[in-house]
Every structure is written in structure tokens, then in C-alpha cells.
N, C-alpha and C. Protein backbone atom coordinates (compact mmCIF):
# COMPACT_ATOMS: atom_id res chain seq x y z
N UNK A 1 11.59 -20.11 8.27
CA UNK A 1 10.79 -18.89 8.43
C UNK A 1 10.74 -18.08 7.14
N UNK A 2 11.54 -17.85 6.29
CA UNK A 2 11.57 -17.22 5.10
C UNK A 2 10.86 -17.54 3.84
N UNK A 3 10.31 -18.48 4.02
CA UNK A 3 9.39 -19.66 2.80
C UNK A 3 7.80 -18.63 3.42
N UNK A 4 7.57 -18.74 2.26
CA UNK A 4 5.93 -18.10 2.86
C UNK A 4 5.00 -19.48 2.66
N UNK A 5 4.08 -18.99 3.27
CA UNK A 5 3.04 -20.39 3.28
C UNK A 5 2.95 -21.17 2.03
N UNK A 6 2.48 -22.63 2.38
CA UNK A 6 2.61 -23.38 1.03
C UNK A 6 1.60 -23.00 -0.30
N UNK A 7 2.81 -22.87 -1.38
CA UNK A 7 2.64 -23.19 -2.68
C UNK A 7 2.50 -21.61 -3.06
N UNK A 8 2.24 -20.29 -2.28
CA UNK A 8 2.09 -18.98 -2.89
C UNK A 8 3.09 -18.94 -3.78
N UNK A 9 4.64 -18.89 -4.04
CA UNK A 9 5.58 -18.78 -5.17
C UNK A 9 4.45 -19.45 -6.47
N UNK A 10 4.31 -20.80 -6.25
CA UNK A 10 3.65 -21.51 -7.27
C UNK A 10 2.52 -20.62 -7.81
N UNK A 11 1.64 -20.24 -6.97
CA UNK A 11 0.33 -19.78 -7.27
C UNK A 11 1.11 -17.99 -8.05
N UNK A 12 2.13 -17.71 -7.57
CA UNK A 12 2.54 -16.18 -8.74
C UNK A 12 2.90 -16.86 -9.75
N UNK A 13 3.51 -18.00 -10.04
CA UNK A 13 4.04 -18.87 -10.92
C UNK A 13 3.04 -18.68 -12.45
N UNK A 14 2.18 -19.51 -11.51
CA UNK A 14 0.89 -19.82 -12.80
C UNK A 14 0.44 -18.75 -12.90
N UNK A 15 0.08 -17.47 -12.02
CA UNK A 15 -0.25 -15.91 -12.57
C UNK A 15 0.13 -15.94 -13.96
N UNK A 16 1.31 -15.37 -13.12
CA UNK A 16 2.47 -15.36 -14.37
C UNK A 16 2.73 -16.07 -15.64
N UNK A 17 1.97 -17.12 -15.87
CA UNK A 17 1.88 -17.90 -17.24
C UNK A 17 0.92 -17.57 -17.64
N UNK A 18 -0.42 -17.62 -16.50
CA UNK A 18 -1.35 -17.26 -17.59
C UNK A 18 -1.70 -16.21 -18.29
N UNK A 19 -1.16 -15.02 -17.32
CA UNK A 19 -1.03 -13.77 -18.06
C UNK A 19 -0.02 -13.42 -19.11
N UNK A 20 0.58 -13.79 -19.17
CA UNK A 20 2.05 -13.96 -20.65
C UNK A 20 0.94 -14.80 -21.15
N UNK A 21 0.92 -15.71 -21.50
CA UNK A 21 0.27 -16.52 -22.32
C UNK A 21 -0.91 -16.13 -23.48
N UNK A 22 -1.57 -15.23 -22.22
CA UNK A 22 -2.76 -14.63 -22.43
C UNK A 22 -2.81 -13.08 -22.85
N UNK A 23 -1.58 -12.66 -23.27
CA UNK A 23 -1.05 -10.91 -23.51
C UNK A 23 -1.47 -10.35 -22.80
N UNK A 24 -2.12 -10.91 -21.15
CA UNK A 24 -2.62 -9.49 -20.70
C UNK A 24 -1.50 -8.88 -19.75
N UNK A 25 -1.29 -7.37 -19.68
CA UNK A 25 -0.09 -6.56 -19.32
C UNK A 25 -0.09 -6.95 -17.39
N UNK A 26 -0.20 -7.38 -16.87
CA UNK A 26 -0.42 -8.08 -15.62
C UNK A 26 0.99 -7.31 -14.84
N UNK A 27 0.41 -6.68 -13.71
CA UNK A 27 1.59 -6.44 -12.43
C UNK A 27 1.35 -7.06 -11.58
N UNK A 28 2.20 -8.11 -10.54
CA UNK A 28 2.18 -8.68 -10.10
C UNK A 28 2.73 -8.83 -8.73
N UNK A 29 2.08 -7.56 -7.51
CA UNK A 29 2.71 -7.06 -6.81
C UNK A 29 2.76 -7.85 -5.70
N UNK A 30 3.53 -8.75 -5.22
CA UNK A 30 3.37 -9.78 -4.12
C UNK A 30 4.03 -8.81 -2.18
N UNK A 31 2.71 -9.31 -1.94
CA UNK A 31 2.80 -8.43 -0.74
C UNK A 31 3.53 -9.55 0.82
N UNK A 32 4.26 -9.19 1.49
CA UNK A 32 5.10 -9.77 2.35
C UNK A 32 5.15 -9.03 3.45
N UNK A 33 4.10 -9.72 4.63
CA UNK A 33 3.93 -9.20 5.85
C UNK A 33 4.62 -9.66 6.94
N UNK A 34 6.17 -9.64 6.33
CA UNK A 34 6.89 -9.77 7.81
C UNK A 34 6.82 -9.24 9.16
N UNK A 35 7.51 -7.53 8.40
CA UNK A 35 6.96 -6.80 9.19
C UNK A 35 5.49 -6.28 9.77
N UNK A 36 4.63 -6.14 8.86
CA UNK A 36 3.28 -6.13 9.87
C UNK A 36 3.28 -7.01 10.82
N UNK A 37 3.26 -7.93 10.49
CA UNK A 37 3.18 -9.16 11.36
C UNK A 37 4.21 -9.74 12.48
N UNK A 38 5.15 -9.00 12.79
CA UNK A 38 6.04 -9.65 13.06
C UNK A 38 6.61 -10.96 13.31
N UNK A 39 7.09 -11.25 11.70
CA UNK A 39 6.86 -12.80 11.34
C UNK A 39 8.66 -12.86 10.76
N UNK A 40 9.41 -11.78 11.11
CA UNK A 40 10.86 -12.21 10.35
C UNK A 40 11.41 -10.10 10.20
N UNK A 41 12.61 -10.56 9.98
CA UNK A 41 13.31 -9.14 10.06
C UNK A 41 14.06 -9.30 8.73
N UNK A 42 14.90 -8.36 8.21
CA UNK A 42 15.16 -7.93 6.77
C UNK A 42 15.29 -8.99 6.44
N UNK A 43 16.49 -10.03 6.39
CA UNK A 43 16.86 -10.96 6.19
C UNK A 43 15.90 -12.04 5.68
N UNK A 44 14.86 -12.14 6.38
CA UNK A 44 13.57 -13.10 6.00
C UNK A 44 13.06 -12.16 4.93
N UNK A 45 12.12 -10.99 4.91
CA UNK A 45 11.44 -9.92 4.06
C UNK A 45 12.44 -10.26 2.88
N UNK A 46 13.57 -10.13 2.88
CA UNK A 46 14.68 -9.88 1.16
C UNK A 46 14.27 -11.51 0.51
N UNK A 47 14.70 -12.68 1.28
CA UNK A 47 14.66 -13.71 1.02
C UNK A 47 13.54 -14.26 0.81
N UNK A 48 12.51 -13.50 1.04
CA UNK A 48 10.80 -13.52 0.62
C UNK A 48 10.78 -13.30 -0.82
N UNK A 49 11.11 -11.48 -0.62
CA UNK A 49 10.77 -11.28 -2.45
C UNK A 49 11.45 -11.77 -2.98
N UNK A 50 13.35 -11.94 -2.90
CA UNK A 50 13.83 -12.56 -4.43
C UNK A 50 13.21 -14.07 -4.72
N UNK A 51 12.45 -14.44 -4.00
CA UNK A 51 11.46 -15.51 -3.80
C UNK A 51 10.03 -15.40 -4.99
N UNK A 52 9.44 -14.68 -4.52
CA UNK A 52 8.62 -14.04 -5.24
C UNK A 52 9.09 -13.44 -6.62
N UNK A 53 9.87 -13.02 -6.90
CA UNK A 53 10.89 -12.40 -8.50
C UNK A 53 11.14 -13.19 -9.09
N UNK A 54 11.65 -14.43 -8.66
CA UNK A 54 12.22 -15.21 -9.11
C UNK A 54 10.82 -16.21 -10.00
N UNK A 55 9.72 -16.07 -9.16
CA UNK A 55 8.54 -16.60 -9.44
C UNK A 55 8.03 -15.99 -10.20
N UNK A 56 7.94 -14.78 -10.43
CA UNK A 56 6.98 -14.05 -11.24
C UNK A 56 6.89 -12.87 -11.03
N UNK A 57 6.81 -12.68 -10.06
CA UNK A 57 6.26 -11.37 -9.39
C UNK A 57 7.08 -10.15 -9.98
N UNK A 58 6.09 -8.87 -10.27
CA UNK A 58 7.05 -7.69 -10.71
C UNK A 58 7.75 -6.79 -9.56
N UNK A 59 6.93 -7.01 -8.67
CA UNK A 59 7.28 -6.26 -7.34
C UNK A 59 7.20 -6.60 -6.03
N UNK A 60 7.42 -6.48 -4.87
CA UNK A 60 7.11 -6.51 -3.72
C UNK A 60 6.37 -5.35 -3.13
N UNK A 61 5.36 -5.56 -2.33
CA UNK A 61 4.83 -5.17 -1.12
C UNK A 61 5.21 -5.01 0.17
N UNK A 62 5.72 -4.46 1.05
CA UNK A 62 6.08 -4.44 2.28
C UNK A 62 5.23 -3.65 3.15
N UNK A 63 4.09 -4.17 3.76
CA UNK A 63 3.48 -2.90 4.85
C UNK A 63 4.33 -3.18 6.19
N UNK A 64 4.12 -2.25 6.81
CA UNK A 64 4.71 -1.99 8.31
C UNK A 64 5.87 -0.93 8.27
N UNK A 65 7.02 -0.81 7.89
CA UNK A 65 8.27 0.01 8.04
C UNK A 65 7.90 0.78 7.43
N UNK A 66 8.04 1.79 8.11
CA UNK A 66 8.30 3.20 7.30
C UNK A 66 9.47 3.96 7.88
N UNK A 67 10.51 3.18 8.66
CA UNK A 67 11.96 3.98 9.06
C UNK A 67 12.61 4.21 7.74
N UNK A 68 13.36 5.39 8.08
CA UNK A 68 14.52 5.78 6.88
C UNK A 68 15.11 4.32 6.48
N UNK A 69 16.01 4.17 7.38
CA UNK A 69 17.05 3.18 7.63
C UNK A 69 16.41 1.75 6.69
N UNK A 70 15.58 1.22 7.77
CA UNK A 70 14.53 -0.04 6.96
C UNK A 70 13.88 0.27 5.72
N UNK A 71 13.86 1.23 5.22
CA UNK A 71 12.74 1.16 4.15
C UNK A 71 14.22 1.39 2.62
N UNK A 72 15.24 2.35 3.19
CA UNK A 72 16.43 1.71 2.23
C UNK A 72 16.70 0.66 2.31
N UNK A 73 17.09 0.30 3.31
CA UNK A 73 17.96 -1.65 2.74
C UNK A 73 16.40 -2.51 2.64
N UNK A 74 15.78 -2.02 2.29
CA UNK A 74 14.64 -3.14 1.75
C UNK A 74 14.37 -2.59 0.30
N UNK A 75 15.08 -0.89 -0.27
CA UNK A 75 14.98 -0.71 -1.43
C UNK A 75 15.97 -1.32 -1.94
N UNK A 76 17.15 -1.43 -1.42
CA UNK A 76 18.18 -1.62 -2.01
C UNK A 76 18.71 -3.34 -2.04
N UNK A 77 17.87 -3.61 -1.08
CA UNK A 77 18.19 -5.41 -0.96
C UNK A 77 17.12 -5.88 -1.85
N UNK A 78 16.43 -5.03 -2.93
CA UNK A 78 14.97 -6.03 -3.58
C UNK A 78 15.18 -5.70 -5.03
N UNK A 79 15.29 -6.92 -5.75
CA UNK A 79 15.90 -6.55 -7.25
C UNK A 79 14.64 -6.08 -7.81
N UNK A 80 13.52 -5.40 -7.64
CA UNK A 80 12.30 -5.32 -8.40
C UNK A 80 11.96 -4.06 -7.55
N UNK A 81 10.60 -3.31 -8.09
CA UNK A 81 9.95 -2.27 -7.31
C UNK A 81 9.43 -2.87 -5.84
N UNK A 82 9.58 -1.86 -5.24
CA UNK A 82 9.48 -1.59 -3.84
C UNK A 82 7.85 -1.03 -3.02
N UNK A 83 7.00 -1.51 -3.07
CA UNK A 83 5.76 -0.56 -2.36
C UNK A 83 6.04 -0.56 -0.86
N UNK A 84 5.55 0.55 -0.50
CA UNK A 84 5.36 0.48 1.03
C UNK A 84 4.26 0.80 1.71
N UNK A 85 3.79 0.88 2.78
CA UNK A 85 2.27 1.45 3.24
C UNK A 85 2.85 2.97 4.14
N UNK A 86 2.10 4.08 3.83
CA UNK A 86 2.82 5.05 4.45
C UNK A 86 1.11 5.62 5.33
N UNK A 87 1.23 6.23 5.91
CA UNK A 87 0.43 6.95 6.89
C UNK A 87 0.80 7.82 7.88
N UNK A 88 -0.05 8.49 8.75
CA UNK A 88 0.52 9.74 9.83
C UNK A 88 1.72 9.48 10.47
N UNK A 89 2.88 10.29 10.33
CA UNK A 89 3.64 9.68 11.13
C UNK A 89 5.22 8.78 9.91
N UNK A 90 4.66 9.09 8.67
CA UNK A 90 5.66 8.57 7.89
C UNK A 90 6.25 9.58 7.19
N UNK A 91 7.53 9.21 6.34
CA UNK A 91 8.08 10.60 5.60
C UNK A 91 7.15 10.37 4.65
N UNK A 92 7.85 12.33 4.00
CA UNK A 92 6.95 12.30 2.43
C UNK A 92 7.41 11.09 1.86
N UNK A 93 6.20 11.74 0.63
CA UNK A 93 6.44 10.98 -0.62
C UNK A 93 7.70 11.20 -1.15
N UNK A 94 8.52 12.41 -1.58
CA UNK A 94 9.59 12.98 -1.95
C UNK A 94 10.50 12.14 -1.00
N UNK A 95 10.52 11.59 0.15
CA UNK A 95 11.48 11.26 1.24
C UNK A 95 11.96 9.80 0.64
N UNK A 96 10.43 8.91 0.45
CA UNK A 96 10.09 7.88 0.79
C UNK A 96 10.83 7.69 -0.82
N UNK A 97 10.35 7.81 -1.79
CA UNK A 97 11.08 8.18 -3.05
C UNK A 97 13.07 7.89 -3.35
N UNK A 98 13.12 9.23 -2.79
CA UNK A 98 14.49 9.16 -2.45
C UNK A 98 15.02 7.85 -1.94
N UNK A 99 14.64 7.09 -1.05
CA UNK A 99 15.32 6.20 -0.59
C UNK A 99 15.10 4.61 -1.09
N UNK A 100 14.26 4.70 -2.29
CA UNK A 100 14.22 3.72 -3.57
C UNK A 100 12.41 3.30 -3.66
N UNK A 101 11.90 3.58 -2.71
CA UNK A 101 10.40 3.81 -2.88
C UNK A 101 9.83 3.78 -4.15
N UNK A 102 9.15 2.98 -4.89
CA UNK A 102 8.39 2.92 -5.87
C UNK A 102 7.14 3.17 -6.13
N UNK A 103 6.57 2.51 -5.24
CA UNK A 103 4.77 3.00 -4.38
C UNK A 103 4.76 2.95 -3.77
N UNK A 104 3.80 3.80 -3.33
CA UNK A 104 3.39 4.73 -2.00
C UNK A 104 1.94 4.14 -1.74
N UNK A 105 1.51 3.25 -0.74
CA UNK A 105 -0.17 3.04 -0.69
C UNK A 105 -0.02 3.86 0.16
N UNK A 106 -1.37 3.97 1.38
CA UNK A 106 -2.40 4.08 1.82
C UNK A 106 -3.41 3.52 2.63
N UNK A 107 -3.14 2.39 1.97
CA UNK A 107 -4.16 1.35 2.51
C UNK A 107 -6.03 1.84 2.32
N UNK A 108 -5.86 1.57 4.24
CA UNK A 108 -7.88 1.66 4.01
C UNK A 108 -7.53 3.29 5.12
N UNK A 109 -6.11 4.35 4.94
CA UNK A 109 -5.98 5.23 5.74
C UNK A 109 -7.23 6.26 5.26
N UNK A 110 -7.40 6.63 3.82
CA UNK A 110 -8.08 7.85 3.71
C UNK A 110 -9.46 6.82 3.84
N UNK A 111 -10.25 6.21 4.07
CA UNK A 111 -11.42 5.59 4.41
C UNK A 111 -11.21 5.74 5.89
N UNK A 112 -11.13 5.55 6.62
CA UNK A 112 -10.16 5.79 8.21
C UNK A 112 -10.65 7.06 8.48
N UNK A 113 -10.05 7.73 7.71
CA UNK A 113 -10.04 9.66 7.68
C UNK A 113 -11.60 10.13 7.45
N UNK A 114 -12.07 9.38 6.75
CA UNK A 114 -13.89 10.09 6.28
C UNK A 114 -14.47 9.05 7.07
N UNK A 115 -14.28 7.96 7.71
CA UNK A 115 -15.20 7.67 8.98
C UNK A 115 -14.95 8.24 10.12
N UNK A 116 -13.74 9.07 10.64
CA UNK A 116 -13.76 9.29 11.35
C UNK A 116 -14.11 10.43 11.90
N UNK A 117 -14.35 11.40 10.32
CA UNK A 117 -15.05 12.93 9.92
C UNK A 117 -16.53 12.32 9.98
N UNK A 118 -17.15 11.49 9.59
CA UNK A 118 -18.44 11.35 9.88
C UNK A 118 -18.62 11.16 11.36
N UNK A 119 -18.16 10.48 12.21
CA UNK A 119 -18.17 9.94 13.81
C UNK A 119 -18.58 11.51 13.99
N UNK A 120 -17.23 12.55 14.15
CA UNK A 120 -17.06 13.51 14.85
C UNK A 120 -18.58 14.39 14.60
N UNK A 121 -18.55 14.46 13.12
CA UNK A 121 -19.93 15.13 12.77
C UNK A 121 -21.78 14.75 13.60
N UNK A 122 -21.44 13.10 13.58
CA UNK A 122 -22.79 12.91 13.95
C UNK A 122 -22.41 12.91 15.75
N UNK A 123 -21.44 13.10 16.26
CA UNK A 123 -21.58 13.81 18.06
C UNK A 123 -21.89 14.98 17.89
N UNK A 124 -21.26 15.78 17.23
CA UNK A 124 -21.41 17.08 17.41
C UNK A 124 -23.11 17.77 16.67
N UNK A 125 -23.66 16.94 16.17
CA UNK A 125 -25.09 17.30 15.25
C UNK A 125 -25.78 16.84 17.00
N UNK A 126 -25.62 15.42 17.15
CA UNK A 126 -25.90 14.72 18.10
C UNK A 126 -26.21 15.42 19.85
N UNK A 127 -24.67 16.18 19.74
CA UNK A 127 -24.28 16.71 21.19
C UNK A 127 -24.76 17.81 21.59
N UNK A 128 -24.28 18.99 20.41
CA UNK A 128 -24.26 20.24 20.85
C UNK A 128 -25.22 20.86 19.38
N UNK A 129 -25.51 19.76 18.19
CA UNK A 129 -26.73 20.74 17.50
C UNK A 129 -25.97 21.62 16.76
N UNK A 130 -24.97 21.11 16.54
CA UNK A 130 -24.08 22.45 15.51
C UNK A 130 -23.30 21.57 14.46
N UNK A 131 -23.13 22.13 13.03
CA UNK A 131 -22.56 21.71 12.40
C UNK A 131 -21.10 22.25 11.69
N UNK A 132 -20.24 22.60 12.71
CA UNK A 132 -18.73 23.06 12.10
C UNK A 132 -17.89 22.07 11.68
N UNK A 133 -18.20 21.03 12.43
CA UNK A 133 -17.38 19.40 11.39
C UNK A 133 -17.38 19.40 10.16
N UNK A 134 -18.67 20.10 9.51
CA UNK A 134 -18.54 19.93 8.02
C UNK A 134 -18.17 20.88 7.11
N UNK A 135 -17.47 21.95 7.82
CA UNK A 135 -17.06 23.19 7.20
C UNK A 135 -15.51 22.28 6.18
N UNK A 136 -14.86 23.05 5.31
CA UNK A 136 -14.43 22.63 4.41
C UNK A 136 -14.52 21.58 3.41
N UNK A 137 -15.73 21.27 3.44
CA UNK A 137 -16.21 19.86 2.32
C UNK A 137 -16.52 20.70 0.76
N UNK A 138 -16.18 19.67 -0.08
CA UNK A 138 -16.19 19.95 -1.49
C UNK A 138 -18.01 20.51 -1.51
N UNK A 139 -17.89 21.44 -2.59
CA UNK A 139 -19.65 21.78 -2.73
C UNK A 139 -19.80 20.75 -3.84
N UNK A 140 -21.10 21.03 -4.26
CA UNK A 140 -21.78 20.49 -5.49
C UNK A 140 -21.06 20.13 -6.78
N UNK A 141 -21.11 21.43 -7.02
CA UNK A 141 -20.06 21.94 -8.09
C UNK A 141 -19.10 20.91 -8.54
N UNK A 142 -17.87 21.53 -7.18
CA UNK A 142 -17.00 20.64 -6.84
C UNK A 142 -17.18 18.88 -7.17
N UNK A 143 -17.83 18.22 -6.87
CA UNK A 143 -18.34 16.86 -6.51
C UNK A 143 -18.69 16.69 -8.15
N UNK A 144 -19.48 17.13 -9.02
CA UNK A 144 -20.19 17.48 -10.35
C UNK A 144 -18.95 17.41 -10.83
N UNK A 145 -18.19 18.41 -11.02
CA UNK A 145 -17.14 18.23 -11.81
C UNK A 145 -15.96 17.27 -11.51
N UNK A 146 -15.78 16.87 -10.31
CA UNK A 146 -15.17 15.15 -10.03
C UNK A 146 -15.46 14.00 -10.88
N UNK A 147 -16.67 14.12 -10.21
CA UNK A 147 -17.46 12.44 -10.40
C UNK A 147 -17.87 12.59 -12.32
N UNK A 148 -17.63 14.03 -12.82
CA UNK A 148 -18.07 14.03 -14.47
C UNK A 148 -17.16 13.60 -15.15
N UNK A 149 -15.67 13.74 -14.77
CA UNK A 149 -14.40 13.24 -15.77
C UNK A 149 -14.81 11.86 -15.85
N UNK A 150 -14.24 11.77 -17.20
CA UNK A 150 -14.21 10.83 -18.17
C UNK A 150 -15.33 10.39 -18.23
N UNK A 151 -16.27 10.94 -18.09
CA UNK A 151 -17.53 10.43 -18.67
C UNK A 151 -17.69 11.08 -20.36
């Protein structure tokens, strides 16, 4: 159970050469869905990434846990950086941090969040003909001076 499907180590392997090879500065964050998936518990997840490290990889990925408890001994059992997937319902960043946290995704949560502000908006345009869904949105301005950096 701890082997991930065939040949992925290999396939970070050759990443990993061709980018050394090739000077380009390459991170190589190998993602391990035990837990999403419920496909294995710490023991499998640790024996994944030093799997992956050992191959190439600069870091691990872990979505699913966001317990105190689990998300230390998966900082502390992984010789490399640590990502995790955090969303409603998880500690801070400051928390998540503390307990060896390296990155912090997201996922597809804030896409999630503005479809689900559009849904509400087009019932309520839809329902009742009023538009308070869209009260606090960035103005013009706002949006102008976003989308202008680094141009």
C-alpha cells in the first residue's frame, strides 16, 4: 500500500534530471492523497514522501488533514517541506505554521467562494429583483489598480 502507482518515483526522478541538467530552478512538490482518498494512514503518507525525497522531490503535498495532531507528525515525520490544503473549518495560517506547515493551498476553495457569490446573486436578481448580493465588491478603481501592477 505505501508504493504509489507504477513508476511516479521514476517519473520525479527524470524531473529531477532534467531540470538540474537544464539549470532550470524547478520545485518539485509531489502531492500524496492518502488521506483525501482514504488510501493509507501516517505510516503509508511518511513512507510515500521519504519515497518521493529520496527521488527528487523538494516537497510533499498532503490534502485532506487539517487536525492539529495529524498535520504535526506529518510535519515532523517528512524530511522536506510540508504543504497542506486548508479551508473553512481549518486553523490559521499562524496555527498551521507553528506546527511545521510550509504551504498553505487552497485549492479550487476561493473559485468555490465566487461561484457561489454569483449563484446567490443571480436568485436573488432572479427571485426578488434586488441586488444586495453584490454589495461589498471591489469598484473600478479598485479592479484598475489590481489588474495594472506590473504592467
Amino acid at each position: 500500500m505505501g508504493v504509489p502507482p507504477d513508476g511516479v518515483w521514476g517519473r520525479i526522478a527524470a524531473a529531477r534530471e532534467a531540470a538540474d541538467s537544464a539549470g532550470v530552478p524547478l520545485f518539485v512538490n509531489a502531492r500524496i492523497d492518502t488521506y483525501l482518498r482514504g488510501a493509507g494512514d501516517l505510516a503509508v503518507t511518511l513512507e510515500r514522501a521519504a519515497g518521493f525525497l529520496a527521488a527528487g522531490a523538494d516537497g510533499v503535498f498532503v490534502p485532506g488533514p487539517v487536525d492539529p495532531v495529524t498535520v504535526k507528525s506529518l510535519a515532523e515525520g517528512v524530511d522536506g517541506p510540508l504543504n497542506v490544503m486548508a479551508g473553512p473549518g481549518a486553523p490559521s495560517v499562524a496555527e498551521l505554521s507553528s506546527l511545521g506547515v510550509a504551504r498553505i493551498s487552497v485549492g479550487s476553495g476561493i473559485a468555490q467562494a465566487a461561484h457561489a457569490l454569483v449563484r446567490r446573486a443571480a436568485r436573488e436578481l432572479l427571485g426578488t429583483g434586488t441586488y444586495e448580493s453584490l454589495a461589498g465588491g471591489l469598484d473600478y478603481g479598485e479592479l484598475n489598480t489590481l489588474l495594472g501592477k506590473g504592467r
